[in-house]
N, C-alpha and C. Protein backbone atom coordinates (compact mmCIF):
# COMPACT_ATOMS: atom_id res chain seq x y z
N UNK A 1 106.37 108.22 97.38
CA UNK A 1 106.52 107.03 96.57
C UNK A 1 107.41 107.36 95.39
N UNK A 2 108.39 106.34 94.73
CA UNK A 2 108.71 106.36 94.01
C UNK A 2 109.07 105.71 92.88
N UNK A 3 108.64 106.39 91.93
CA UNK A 3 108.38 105.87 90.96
C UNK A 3 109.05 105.94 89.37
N UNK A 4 109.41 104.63 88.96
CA UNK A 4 110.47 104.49 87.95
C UNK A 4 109.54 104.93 86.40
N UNK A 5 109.80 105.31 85.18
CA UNK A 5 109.75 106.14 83.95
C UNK A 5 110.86 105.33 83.31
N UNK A 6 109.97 104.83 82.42
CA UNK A 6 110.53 104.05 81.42
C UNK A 6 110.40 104.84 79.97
N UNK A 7 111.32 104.32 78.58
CA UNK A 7 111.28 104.40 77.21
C UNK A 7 110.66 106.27 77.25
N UNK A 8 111.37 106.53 77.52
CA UNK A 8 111.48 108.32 77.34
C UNK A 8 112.17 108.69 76.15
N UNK A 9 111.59 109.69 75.30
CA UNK A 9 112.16 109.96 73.86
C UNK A 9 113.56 110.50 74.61
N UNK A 10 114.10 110.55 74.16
CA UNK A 10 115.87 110.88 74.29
C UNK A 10 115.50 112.67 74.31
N UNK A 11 114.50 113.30 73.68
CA UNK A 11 114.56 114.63 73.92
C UNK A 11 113.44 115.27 75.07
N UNK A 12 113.09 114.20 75.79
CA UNK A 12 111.98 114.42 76.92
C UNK A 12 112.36 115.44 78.01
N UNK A 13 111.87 116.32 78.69
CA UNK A 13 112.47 116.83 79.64
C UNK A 13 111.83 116.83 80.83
N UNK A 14 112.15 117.39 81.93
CA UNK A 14 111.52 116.86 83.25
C UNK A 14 110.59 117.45 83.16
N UNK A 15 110.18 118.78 82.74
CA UNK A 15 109.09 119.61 82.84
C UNK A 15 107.54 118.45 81.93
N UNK A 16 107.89 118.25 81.26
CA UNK A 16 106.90 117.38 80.22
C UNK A 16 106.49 115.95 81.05
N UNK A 17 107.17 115.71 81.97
CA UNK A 17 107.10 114.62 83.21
C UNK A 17 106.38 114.98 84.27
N UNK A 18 106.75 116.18 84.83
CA UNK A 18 106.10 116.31 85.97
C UNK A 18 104.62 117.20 85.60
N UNK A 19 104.51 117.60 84.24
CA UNK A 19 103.07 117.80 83.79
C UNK A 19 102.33 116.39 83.42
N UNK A 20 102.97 115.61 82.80
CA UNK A 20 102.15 114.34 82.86
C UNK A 20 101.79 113.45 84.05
N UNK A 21 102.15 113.84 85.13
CA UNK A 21 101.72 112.78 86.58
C UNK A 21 101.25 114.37 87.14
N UNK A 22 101.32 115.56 87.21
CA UNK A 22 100.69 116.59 87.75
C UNK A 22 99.19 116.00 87.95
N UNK A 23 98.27 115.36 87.15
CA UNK A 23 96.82 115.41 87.32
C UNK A 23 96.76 113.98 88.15
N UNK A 24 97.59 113.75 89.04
CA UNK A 24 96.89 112.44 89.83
C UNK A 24 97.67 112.39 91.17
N UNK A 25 98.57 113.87 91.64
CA UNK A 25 98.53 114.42 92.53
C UNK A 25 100.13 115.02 92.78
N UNK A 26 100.54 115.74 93.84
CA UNK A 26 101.56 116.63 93.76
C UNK A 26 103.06 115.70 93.73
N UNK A 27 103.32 116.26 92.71
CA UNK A 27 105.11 115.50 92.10
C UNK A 27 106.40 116.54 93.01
N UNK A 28 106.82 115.94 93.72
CA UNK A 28 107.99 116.49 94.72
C UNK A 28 109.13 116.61 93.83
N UNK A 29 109.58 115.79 92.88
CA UNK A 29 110.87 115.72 92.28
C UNK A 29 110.77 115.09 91.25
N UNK A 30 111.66 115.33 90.34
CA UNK A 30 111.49 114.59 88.79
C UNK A 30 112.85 114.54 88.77
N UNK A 31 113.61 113.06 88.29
CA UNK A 31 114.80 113.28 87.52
C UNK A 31 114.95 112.27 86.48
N UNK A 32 115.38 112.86 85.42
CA UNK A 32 115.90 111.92 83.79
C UNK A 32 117.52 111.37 84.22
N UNK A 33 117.75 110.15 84.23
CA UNK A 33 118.85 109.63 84.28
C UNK A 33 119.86 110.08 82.95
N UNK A 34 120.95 110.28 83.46
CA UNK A 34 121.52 110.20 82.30
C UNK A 34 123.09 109.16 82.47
N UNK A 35 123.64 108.72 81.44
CA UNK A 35 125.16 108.28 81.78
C UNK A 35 126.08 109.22 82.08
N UNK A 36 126.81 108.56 83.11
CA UNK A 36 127.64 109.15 83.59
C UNK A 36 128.78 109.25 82.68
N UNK A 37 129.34 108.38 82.29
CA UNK A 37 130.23 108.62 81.15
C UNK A 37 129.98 109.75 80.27
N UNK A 38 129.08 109.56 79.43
CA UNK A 38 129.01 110.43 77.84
C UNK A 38 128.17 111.55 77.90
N UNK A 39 127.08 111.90 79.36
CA UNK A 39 125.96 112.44 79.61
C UNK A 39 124.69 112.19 79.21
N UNK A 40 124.65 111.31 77.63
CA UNK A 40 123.66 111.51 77.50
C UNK A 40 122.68 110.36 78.51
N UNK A 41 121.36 110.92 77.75
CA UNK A 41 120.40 110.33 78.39
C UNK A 41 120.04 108.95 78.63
N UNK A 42 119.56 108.16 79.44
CA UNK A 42 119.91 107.10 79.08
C UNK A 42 118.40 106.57 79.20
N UNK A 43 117.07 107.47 78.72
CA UNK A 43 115.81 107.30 78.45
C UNK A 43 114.74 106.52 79.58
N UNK A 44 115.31 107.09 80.75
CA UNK A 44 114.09 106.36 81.88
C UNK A 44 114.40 107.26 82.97
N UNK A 45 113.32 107.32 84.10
CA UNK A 45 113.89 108.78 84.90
C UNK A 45 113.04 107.77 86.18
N UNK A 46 112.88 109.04 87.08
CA UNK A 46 112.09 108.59 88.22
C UNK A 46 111.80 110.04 88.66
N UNK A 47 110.36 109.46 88.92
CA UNK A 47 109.20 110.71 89.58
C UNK A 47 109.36 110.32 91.37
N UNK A 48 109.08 111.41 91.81
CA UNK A 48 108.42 111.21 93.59
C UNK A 48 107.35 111.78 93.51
N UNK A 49 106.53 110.94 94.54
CA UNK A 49 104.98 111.75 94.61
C UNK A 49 105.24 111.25 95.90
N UNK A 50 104.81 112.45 96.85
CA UNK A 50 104.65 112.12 98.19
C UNK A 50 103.54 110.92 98.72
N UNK A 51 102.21 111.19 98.36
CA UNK A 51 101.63 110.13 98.31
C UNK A 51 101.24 109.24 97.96
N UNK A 52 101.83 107.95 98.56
CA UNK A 52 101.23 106.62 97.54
C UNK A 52 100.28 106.34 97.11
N UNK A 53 99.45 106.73 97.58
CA UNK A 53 97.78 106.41 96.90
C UNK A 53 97.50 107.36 95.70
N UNK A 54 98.18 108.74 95.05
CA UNK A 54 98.31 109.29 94.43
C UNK A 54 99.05 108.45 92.98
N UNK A 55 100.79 108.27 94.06
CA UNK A 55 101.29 107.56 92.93
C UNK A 55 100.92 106.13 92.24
N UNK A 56 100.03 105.20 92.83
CA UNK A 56 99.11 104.28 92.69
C UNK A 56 98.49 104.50 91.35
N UNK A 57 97.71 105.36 91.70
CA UNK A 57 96.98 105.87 90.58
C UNK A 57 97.57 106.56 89.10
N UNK A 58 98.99 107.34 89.37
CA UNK A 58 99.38 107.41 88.29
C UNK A 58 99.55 106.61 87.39
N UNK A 59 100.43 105.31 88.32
CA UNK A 59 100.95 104.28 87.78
C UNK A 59 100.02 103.51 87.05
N UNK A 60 98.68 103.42 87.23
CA UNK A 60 97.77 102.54 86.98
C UNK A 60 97.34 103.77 85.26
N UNK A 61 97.34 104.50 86.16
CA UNK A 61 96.60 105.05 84.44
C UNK A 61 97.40 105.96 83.45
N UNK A 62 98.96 105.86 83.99
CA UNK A 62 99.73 106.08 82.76
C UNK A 62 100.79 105.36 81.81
N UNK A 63 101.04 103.82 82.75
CA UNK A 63 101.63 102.74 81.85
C UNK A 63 100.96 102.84 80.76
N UNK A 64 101.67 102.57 79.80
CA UNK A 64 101.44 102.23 78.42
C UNK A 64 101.00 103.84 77.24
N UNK A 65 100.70 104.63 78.32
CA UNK A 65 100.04 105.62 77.90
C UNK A 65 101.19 106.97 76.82
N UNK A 66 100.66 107.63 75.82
CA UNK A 66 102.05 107.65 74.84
C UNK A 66 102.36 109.64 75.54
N UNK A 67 104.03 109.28 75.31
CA UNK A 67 104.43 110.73 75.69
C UNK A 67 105.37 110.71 74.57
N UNK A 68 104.69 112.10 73.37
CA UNK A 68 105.32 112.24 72.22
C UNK A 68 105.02 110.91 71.62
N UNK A 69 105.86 110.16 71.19
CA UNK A 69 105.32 108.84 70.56
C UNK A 69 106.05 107.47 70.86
N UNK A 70 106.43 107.86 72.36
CA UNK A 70 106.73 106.82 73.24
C UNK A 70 105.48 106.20 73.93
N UNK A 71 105.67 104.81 74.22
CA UNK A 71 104.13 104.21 75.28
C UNK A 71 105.42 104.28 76.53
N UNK A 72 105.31 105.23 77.27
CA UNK A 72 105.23 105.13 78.69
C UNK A 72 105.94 103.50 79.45
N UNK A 73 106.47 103.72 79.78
CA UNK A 73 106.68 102.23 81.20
C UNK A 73 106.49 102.73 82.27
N UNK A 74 105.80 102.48 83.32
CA UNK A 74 105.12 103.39 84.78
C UNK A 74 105.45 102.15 85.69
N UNK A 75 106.20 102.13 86.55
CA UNK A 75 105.78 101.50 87.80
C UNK A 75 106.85 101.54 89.15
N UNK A 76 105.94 101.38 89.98
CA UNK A 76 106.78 101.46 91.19
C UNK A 76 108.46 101.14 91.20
N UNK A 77 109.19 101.94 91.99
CA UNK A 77 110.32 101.95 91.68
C UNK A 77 110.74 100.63 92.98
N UNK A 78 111.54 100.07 92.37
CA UNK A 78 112.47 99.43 93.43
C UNK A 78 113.50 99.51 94.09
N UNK A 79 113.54 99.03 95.37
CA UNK A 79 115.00 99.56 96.45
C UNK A 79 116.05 99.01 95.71
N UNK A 80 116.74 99.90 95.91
CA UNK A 80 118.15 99.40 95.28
C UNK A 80 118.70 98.16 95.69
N UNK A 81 118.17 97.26 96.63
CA UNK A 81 118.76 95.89 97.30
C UNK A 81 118.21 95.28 96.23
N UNK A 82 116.95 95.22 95.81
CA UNK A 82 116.20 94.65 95.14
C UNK A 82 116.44 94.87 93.77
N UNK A 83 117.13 95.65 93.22
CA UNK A 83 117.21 95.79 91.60
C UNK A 83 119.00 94.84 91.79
N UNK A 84 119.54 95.03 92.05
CA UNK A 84 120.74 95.11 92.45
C UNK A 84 121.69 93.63 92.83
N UNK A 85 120.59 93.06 93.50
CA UNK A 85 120.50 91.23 93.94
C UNK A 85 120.99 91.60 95.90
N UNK A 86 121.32 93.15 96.17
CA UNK A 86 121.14 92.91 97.58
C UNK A 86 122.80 93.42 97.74
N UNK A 87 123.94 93.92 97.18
CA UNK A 87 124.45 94.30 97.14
C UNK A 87 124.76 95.50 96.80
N UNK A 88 125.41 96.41 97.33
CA UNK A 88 125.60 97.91 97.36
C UNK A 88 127.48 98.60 97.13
């Protein structure tokens, strides 16, 4: 499953990510978006957790929840057709 990470302090790193969803089951991949242009960060990432019923549960009990002195945005990520209007 995958799953979108919202309002990330600009100095967040993946390690501090994949310890915060570590306790609601095994995180396959972590990545922090950044711009392509300038590099920097562009403060939202996306986790994989192999299992959905795992990532379910993250999602449920770490929206809103604060990393550093950000509240978290947690939720299922969407297919790119679907963020996108269906064009690629």
């Amino acid at each position: 499953m995958k799953i979108y990470v919202g309002n990330l302090a600009e100095q967040t790193t993946d390690k501090e990510i994949r310890e915060t969803f570590a306790p609601y089951g095994e995180v396959s991949r972590v990545a922090i978006i950044s711009d392509k242009q300038n590099g920097h960060l562009r403060r939202w990432g996306m986790v994989k957790m192999d299992r959905a019923e795992e990532g379910e549960v993250a999602i449920a009990e770490l929206h809103g929840t604060l990393l550093g002195d950000r509240a978290l945005k947690v939720k299922a990520a969407k297919p790119r057709a679907e963020r996108d209007g269906g064009t690629s």
